[in-house]
PDB file of N, CA and C in Angstrom:
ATOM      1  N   UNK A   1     -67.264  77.974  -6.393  1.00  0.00           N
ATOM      2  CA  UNK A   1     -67.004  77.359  -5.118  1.00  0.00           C
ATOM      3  C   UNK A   1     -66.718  78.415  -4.054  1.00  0.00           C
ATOM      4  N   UNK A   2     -65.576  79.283  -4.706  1.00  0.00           N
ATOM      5  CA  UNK A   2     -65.340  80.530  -3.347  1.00  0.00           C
ATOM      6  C   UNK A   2     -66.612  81.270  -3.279  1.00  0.00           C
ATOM      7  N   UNK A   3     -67.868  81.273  -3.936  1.00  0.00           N
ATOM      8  CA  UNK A   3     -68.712  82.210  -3.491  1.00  0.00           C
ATOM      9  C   UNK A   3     -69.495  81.296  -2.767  1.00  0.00           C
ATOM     10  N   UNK A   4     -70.021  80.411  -3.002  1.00  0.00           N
ATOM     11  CA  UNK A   4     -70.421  79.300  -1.791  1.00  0.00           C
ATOM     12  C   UNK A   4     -70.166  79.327  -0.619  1.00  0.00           C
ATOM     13  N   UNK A   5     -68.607  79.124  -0.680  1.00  0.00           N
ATOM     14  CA  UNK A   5     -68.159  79.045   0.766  1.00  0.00           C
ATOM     15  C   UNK A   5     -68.553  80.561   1.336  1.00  0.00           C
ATOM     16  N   UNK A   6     -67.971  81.714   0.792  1.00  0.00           N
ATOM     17  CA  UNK A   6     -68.456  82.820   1.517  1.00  0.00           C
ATOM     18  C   UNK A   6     -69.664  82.921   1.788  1.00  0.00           C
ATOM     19  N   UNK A   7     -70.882  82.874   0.845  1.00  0.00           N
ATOM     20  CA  UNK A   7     -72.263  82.578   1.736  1.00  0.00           C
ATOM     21  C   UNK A   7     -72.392  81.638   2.993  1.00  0.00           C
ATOM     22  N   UNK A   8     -71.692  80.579   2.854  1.00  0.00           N
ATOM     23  CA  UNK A   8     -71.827  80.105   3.992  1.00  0.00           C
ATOM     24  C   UNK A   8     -71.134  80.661   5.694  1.00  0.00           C
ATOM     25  N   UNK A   9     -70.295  81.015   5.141  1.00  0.00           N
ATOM     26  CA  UNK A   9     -69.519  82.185   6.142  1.00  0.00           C
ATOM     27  C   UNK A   9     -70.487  82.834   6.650  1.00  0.00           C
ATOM     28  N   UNK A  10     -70.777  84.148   5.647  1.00  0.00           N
ATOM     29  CA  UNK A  10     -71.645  84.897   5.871  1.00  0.00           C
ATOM     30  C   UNK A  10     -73.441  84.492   6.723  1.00  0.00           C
ATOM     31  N   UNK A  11     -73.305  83.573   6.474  1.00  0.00           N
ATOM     32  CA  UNK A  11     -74.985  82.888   6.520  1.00  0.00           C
ATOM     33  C   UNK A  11     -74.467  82.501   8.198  1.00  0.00           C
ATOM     34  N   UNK A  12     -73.444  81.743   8.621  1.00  0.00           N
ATOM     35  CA  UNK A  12     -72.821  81.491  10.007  1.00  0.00           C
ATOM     36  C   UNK A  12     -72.765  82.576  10.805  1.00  0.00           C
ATOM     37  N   UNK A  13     -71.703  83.726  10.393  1.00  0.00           N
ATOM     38  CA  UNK A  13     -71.979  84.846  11.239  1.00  0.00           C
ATOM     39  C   UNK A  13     -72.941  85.269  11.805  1.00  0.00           C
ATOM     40  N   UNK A  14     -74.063  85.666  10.300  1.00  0.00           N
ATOM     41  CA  UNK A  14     -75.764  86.264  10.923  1.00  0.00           C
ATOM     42  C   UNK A  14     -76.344  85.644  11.586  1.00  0.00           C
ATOM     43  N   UNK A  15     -75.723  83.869  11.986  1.00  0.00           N
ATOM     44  CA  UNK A  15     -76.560  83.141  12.968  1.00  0.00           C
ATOM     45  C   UNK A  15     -75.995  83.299  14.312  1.00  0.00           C
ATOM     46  N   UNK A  16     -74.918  84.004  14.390  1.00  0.00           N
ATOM     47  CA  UNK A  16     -74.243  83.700  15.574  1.00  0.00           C
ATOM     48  C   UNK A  16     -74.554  84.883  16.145  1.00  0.00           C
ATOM     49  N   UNK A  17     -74.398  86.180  15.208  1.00  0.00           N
ATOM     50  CA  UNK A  17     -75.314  87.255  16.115  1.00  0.00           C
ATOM     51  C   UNK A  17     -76.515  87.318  16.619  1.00  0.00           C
ATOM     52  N   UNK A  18     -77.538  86.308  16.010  1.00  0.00           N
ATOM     53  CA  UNK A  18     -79.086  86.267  16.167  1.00  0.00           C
ATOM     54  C   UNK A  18     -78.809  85.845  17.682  1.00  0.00           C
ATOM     55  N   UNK A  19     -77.916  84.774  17.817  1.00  0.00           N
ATOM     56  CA  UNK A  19     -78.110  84.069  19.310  1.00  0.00           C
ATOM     57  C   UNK A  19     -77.338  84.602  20.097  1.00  0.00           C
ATOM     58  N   UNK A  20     -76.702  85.656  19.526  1.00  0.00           N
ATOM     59  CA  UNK A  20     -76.251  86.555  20.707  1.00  0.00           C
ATOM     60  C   UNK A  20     -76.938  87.772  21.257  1.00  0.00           C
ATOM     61  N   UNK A  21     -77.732  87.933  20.087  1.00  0.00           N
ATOM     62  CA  UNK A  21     -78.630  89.429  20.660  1.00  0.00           C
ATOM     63  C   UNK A  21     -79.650  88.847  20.748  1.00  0.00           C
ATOM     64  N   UNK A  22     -80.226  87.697  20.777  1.00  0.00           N
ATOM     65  CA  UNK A  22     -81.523  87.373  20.943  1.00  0.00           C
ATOM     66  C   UNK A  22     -81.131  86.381  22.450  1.00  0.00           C
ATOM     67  N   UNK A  23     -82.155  87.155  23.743  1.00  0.00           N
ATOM     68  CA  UNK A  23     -81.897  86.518  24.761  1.00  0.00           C
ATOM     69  C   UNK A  23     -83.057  86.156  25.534  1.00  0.00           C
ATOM     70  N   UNK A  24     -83.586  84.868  25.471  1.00  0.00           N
ATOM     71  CA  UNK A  24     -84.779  84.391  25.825  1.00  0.00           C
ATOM     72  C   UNK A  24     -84.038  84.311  27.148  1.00  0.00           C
ATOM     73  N   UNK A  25     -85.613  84.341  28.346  1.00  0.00           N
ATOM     74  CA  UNK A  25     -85.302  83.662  29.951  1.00  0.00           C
ATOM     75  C   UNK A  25     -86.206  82.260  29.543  1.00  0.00           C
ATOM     76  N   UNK A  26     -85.183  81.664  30.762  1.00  0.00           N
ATOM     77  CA  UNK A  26     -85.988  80.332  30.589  1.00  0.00           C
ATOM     78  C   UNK A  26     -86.750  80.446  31.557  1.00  0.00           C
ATOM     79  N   UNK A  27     -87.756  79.520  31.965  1.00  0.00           N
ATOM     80  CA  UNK A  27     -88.856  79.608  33.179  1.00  0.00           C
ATOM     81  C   UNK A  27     -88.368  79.420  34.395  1.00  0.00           C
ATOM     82  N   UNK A  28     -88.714  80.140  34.848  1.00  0.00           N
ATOM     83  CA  UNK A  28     -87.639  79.740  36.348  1.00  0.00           C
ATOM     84  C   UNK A  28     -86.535  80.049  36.743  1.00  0.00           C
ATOM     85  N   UNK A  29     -85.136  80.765  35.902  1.00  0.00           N
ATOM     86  CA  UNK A  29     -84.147  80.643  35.857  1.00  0.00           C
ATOM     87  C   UNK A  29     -83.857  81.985  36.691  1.00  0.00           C
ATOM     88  N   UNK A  30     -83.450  81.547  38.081  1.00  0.00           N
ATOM     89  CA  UNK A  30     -83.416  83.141  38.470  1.00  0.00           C
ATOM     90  C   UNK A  30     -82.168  82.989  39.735  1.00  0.00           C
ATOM     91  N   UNK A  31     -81.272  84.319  39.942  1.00  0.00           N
ATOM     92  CA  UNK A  31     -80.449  84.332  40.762  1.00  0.00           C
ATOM     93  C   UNK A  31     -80.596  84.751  41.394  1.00  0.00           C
ATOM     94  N   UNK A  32     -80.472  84.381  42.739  1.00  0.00           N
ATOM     95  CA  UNK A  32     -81.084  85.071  44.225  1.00  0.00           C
ATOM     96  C   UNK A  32     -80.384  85.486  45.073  1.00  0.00           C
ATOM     97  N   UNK A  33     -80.637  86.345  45.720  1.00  0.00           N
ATOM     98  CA  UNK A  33     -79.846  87.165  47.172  1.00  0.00           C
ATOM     99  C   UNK A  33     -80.808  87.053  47.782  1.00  0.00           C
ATOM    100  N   UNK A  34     -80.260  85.860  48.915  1.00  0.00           N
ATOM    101  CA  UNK A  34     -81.048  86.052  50.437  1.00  0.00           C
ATOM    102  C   UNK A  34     -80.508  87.264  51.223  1.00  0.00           C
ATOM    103  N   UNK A  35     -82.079  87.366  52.226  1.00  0.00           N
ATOM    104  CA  UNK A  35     -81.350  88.305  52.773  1.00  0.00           C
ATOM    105  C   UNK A  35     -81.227  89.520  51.863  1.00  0.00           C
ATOM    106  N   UNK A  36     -81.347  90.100  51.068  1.00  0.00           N
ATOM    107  CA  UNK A  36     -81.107  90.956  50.446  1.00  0.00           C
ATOM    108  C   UNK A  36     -82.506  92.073  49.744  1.00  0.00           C
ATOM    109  N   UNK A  37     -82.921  93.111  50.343  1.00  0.00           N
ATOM    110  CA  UNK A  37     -83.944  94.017  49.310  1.00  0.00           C
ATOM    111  C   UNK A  37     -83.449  94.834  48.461  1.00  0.00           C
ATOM    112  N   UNK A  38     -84.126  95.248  47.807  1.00  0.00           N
ATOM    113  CA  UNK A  38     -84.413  96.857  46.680  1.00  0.00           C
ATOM    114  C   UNK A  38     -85.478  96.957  46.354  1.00  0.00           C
ATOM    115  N   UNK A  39     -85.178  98.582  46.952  1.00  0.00           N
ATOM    116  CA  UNK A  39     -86.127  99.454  47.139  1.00  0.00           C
ATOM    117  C   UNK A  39     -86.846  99.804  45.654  1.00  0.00           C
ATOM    118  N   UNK A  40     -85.282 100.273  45.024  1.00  0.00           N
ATOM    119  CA  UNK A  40     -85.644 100.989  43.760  1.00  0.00           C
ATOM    120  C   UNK A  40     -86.376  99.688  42.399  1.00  0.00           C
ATOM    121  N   UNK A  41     -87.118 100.615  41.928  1.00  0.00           N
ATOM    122  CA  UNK A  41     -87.171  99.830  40.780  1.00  0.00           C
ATOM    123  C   UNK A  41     -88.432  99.556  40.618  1.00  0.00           C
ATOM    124  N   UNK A  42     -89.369  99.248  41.606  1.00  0.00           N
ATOM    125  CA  UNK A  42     -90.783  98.270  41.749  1.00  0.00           C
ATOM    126  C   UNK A  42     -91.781  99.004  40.862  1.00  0.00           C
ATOM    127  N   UNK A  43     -92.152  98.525  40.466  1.00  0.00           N
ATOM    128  CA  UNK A  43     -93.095  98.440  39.239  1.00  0.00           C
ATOM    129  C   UNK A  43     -94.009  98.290  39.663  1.00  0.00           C
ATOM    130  N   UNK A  44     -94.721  97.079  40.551  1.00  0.00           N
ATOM    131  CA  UNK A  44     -95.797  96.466  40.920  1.00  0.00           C
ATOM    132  C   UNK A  44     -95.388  95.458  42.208  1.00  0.00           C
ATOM    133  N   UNK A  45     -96.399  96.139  43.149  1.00  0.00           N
ATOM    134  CA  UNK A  45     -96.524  95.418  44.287  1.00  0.00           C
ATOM    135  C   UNK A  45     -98.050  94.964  44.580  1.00  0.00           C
ATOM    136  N   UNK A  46     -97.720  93.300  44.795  1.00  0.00           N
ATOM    137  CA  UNK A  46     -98.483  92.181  44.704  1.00  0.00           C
ATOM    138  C   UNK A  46     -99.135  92.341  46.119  1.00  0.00           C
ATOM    139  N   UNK A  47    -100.778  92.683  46.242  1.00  0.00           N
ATOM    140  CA  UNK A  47    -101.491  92.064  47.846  1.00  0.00           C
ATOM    141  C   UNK A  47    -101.486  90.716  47.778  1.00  0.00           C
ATOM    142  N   UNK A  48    -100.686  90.090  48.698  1.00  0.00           N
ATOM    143  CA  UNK A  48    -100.616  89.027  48.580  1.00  0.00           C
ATOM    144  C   UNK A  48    -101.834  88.603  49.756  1.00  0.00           C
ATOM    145  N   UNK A  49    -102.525  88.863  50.243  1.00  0.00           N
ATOM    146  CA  UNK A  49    -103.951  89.173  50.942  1.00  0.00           C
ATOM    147  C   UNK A  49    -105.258  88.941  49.952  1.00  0.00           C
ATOM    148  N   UNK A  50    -105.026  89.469  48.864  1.00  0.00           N
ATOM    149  CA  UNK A  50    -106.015  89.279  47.349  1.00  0.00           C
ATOM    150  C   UNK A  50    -105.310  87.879  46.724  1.00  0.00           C
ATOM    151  N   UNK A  51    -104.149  88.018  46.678  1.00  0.00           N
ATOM    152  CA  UNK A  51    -103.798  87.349  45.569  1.00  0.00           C
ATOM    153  C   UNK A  51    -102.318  86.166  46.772  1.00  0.00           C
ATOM    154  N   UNK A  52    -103.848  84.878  46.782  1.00  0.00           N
ATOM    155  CA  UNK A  52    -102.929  84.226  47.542  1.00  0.00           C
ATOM    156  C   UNK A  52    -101.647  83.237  47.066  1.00  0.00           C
ATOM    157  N   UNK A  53    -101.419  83.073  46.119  1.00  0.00           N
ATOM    158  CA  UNK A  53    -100.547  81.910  45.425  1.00  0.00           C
ATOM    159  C   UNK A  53     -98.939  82.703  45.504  1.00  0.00           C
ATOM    160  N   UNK A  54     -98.915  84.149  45.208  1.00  0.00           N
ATOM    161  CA  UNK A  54     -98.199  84.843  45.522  1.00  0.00           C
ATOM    162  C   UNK A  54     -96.871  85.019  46.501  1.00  0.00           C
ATOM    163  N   UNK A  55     -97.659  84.205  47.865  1.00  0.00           N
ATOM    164  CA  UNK A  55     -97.365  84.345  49.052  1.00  0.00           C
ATOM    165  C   UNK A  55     -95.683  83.323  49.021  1.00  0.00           C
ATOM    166  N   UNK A  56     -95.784  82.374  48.050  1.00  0.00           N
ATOM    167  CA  UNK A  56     -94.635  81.464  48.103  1.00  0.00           C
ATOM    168  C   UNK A  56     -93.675  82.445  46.752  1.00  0.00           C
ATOM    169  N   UNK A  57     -92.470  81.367  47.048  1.00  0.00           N
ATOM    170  CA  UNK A  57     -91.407  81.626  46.189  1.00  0.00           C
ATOM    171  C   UNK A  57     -92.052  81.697  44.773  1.00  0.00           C
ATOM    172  N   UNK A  58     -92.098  80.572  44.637  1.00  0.00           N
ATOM    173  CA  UNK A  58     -92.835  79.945  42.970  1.00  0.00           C
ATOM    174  C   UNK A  58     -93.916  80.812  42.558  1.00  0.00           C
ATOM    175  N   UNK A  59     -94.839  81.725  43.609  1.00  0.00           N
ATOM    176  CA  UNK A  59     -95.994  81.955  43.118  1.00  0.00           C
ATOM    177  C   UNK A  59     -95.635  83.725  42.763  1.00  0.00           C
ATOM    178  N   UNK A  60     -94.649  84.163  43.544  1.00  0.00           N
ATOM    179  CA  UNK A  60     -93.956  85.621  42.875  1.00  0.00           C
ATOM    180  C   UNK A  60     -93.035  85.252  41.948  1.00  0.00           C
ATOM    181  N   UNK A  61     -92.501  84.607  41.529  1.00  0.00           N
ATOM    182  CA  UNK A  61     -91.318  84.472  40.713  1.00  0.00           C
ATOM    183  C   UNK A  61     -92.586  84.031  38.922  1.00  0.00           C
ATOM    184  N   UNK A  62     -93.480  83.280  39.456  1.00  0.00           N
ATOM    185  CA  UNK A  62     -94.560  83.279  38.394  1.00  0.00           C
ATOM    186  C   UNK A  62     -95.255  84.496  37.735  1.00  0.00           C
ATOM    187  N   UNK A  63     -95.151  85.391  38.554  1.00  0.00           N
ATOM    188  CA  UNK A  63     -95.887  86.771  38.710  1.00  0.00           C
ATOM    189  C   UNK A  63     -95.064  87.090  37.572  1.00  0.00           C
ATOM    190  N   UNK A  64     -93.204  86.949  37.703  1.00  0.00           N
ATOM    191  CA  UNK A  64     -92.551  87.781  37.437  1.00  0.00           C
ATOM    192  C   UNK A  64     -92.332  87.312  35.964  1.00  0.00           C
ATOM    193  N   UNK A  65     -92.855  85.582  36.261  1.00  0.00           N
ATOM    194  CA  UNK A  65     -92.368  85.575  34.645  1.00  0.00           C
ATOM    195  C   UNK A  65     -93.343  85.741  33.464  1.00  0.00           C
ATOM    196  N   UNK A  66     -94.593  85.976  34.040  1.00  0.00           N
ATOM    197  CA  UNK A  66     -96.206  86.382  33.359  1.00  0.00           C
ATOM    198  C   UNK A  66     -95.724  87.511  32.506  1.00  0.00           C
ATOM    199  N   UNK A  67     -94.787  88.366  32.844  1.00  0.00           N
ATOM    200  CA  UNK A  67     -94.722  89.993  32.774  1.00  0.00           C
ATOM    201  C   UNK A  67     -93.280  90.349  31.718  1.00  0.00           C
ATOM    202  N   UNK A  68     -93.221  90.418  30.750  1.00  0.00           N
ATOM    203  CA  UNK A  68     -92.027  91.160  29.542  1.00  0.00           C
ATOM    204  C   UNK A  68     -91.528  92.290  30.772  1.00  0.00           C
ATOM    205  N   UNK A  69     -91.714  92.818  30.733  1.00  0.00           N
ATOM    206  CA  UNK A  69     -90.821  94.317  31.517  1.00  0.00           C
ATOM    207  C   UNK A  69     -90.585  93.913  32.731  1.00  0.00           C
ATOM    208  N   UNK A  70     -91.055  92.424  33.388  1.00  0.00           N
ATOM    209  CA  UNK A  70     -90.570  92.440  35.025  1.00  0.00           C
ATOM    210  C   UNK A  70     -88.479  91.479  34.621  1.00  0.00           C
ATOM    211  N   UNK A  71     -87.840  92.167  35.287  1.00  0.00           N
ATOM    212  CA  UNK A  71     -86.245  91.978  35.055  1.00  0.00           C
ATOM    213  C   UNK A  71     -86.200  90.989  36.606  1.00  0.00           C
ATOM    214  N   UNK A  72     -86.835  91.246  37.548  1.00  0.00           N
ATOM    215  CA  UNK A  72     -87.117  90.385  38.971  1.00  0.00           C
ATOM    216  C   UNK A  72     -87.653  90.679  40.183  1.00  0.00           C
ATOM    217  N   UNK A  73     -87.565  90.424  41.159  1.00  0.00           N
ATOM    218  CA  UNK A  73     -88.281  90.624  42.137  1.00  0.00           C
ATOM    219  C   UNK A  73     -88.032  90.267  43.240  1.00  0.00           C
ATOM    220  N   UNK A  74     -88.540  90.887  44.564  1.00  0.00           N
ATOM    221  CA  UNK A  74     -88.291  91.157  45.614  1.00  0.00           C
ATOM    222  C   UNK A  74     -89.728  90.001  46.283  1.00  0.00           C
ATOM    223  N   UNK A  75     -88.977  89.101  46.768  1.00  0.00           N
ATOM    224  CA  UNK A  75     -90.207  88.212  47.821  1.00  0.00           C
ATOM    225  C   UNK A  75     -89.588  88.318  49.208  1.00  0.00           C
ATOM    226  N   UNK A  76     -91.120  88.739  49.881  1.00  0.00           N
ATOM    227  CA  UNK A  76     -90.591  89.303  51.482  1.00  0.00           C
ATOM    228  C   UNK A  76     -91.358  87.696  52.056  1.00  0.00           C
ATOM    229  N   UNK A  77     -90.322  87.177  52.780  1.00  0.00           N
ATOM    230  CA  UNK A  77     -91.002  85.964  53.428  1.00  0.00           C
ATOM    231  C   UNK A  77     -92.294  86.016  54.633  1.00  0.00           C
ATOM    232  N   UNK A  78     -92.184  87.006  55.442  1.00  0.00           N
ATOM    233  CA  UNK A  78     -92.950  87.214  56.584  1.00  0.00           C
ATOM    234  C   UNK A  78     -92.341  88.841  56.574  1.00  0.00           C
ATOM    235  N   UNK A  79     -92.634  89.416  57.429  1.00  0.00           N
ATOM    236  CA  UNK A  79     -93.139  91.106  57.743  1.00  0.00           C
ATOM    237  C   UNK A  79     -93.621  91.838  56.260  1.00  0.00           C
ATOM    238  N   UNK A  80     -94.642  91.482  56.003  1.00  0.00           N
ATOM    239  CA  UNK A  80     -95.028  92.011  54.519  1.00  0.00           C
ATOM    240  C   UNK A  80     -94.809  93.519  54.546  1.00  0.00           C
ATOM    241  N   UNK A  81     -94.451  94.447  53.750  1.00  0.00           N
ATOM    242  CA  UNK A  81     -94.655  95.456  53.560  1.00  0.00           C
ATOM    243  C   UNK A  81     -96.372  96.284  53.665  1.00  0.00           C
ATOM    244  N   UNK A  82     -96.684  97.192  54.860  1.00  0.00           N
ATOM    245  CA  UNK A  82     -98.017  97.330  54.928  1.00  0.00           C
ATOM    246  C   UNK A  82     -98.838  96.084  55.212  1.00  0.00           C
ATOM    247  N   UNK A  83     -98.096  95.612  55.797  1.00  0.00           N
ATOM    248  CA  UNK A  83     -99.016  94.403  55.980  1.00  0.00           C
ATOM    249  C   UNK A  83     -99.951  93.340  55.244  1.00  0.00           C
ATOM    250  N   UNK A  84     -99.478  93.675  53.867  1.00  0.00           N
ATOM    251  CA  UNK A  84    -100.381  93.115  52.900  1.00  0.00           C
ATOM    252  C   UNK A  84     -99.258  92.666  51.636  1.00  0.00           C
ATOM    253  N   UNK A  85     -98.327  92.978  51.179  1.00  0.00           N
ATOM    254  CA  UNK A  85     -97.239  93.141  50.368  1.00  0.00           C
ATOM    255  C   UNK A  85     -96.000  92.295  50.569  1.00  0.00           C
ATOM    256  N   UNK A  86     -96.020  91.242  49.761  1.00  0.00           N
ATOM    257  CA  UNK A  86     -95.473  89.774  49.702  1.00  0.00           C
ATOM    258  C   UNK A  86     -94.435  89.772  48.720  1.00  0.00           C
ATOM    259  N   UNK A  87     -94.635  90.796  47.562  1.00  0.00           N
ATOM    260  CA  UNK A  87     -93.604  90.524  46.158  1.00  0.00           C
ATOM    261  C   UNK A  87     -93.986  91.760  45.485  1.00  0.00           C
ATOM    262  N   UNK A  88     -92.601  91.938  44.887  1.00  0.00           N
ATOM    263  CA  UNK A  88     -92.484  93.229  44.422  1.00  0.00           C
ATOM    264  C   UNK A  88     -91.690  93.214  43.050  1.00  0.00           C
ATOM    265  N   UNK A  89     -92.373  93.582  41.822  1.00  0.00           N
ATOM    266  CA  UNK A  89     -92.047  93.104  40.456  1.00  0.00           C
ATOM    267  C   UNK A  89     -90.796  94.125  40.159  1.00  0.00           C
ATOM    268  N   UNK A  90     -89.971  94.278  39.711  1.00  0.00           N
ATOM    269  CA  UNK A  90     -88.521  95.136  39.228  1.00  0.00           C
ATOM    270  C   UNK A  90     -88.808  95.085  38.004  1.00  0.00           C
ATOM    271  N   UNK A  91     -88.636  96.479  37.336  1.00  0.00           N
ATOM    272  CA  UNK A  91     -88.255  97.151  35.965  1.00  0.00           C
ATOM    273  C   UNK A  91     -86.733  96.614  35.917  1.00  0.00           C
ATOM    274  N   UNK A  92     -85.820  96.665  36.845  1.00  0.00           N
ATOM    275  CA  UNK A  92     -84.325  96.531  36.869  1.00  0.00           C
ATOM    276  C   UNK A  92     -83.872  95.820  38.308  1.00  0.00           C
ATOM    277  N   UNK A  93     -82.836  95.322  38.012  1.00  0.00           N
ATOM    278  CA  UNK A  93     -82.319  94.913  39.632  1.00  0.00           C
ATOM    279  C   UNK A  93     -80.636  95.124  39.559  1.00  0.00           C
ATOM    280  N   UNK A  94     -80.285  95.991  40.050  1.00  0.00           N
ATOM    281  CA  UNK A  94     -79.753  96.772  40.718  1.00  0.00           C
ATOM    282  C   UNK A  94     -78.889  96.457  41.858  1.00  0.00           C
ATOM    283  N   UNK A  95     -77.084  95.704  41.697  1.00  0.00           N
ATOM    284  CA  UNK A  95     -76.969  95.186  42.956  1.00  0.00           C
ATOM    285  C   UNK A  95     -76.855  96.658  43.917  1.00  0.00           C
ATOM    286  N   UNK A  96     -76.073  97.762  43.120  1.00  0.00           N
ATOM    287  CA  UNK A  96     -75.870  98.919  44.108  1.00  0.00           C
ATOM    288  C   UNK A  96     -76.848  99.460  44.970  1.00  0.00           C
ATOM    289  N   UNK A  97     -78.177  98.882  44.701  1.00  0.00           N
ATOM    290  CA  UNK A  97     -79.365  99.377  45.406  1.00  0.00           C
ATOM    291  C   UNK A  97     -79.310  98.567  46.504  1.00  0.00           C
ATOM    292  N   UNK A  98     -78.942  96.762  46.372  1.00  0.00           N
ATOM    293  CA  UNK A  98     -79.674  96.203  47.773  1.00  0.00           C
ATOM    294  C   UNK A  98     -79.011  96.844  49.171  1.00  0.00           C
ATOM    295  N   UNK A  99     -79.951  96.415  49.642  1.00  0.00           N
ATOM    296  CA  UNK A  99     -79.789  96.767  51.538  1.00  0.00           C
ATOM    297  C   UNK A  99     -79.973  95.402  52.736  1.00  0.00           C
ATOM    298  N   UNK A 100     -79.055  95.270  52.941  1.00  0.00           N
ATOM    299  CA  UNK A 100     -79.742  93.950  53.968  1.00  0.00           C
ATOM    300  C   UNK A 100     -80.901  94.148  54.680  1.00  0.00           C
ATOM    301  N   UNK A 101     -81.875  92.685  55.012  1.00  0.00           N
ATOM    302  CA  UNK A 101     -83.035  92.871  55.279  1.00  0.00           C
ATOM    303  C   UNK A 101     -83.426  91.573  55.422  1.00  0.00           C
ATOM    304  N   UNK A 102     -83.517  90.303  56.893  1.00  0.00           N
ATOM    305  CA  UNK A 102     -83.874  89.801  57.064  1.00  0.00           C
ATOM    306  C   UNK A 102     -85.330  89.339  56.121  1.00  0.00           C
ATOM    307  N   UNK A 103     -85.596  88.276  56.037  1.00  0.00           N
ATOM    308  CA  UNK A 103     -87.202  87.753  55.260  1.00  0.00           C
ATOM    309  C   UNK A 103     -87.170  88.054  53.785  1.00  0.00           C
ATOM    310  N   UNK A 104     -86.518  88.701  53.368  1.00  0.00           N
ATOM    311  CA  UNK A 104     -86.670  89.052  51.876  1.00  0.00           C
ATOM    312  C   UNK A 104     -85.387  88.761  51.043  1.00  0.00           C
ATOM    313  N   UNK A 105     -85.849  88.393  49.781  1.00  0.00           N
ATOM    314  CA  UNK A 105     -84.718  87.521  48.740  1.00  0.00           C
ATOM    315  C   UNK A 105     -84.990  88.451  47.327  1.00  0.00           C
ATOM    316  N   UNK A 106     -84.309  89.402  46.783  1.00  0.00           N
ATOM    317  CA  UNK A 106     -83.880  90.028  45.363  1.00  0.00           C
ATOM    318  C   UNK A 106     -83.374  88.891  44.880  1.00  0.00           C
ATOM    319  N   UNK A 107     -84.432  88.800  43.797  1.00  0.00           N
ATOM    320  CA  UNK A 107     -84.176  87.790  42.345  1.00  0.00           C
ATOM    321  C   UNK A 107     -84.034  88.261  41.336  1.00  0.00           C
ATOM    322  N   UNK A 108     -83.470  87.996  40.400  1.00  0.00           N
ATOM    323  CA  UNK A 108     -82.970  88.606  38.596  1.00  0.00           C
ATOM    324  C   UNK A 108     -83.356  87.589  38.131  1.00  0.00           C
ATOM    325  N   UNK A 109     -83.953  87.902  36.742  1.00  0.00           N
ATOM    326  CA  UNK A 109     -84.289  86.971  35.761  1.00  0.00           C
ATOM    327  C   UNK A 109     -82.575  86.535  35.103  1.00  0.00           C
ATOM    328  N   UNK A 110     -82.376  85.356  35.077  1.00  0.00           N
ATOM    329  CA  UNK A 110     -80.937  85.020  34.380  1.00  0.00           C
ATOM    330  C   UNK A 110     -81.352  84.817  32.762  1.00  0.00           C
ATOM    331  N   UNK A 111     -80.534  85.197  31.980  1.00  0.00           N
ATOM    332  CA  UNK A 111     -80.693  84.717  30.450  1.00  0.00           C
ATOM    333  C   UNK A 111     -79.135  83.957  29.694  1.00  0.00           C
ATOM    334  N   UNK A 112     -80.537  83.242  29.358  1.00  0.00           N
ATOM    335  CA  UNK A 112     -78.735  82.335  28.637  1.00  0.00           C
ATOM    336  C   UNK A 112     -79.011  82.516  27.110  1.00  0.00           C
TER     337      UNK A 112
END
């Protein structure tokens, strides 16, 4: 009986670490700073000129969730960067980096 119960112990623990080190994003799940850029980090910047779906919230934040290594992203509402540059994919997001900046919203992927 006491070795039972300890497997089961044991068998509980290894589940409780799995769901602690294992951290899926859900679709969509993202925390935002209006008002807010970073610079650092960009990985990939979207012509949103080529690539029109982009141009909205939903259609960079889609970008971001297509992508394992994108952590979040930078959507500029109007004054595109170069005039063509709508969303900007993050390796990392970084609050010590943002800078205020009218039109643009730094998003993080949230994980639960």
């Amino acid at each position: 009986m006491k070795a039972s119960m300890g497997m089961a112990a044991l068998a509980a623990v290894a589940f409780l670490l799995l769901v602690a080190l294992y951290q899926p994003t859900v679709g969509g799940a993202y925390l935002c700073n209006p008002g807010k850029d970073q610079d650092a980090y960009t990985y990939k910047k979207i012509n949103c000129l080529k690539v029109a779906g982009a141009v909205s919230y939903e259609g960079c934040s889609g970008a971001c969730e297509g992508e394992h290594k994108c952590k979040g992203f930078v959507h500029a509402a109007y004054d595109w960067s170069k005039g063509k540059y709508c969303c900007f994919l993050k390796s990392k997001i970084d609050k010590s980096k943002f800078r205020s900046q009218a039109g643009r919203e730094t998003c993080r992927k949230v994980y639960f």
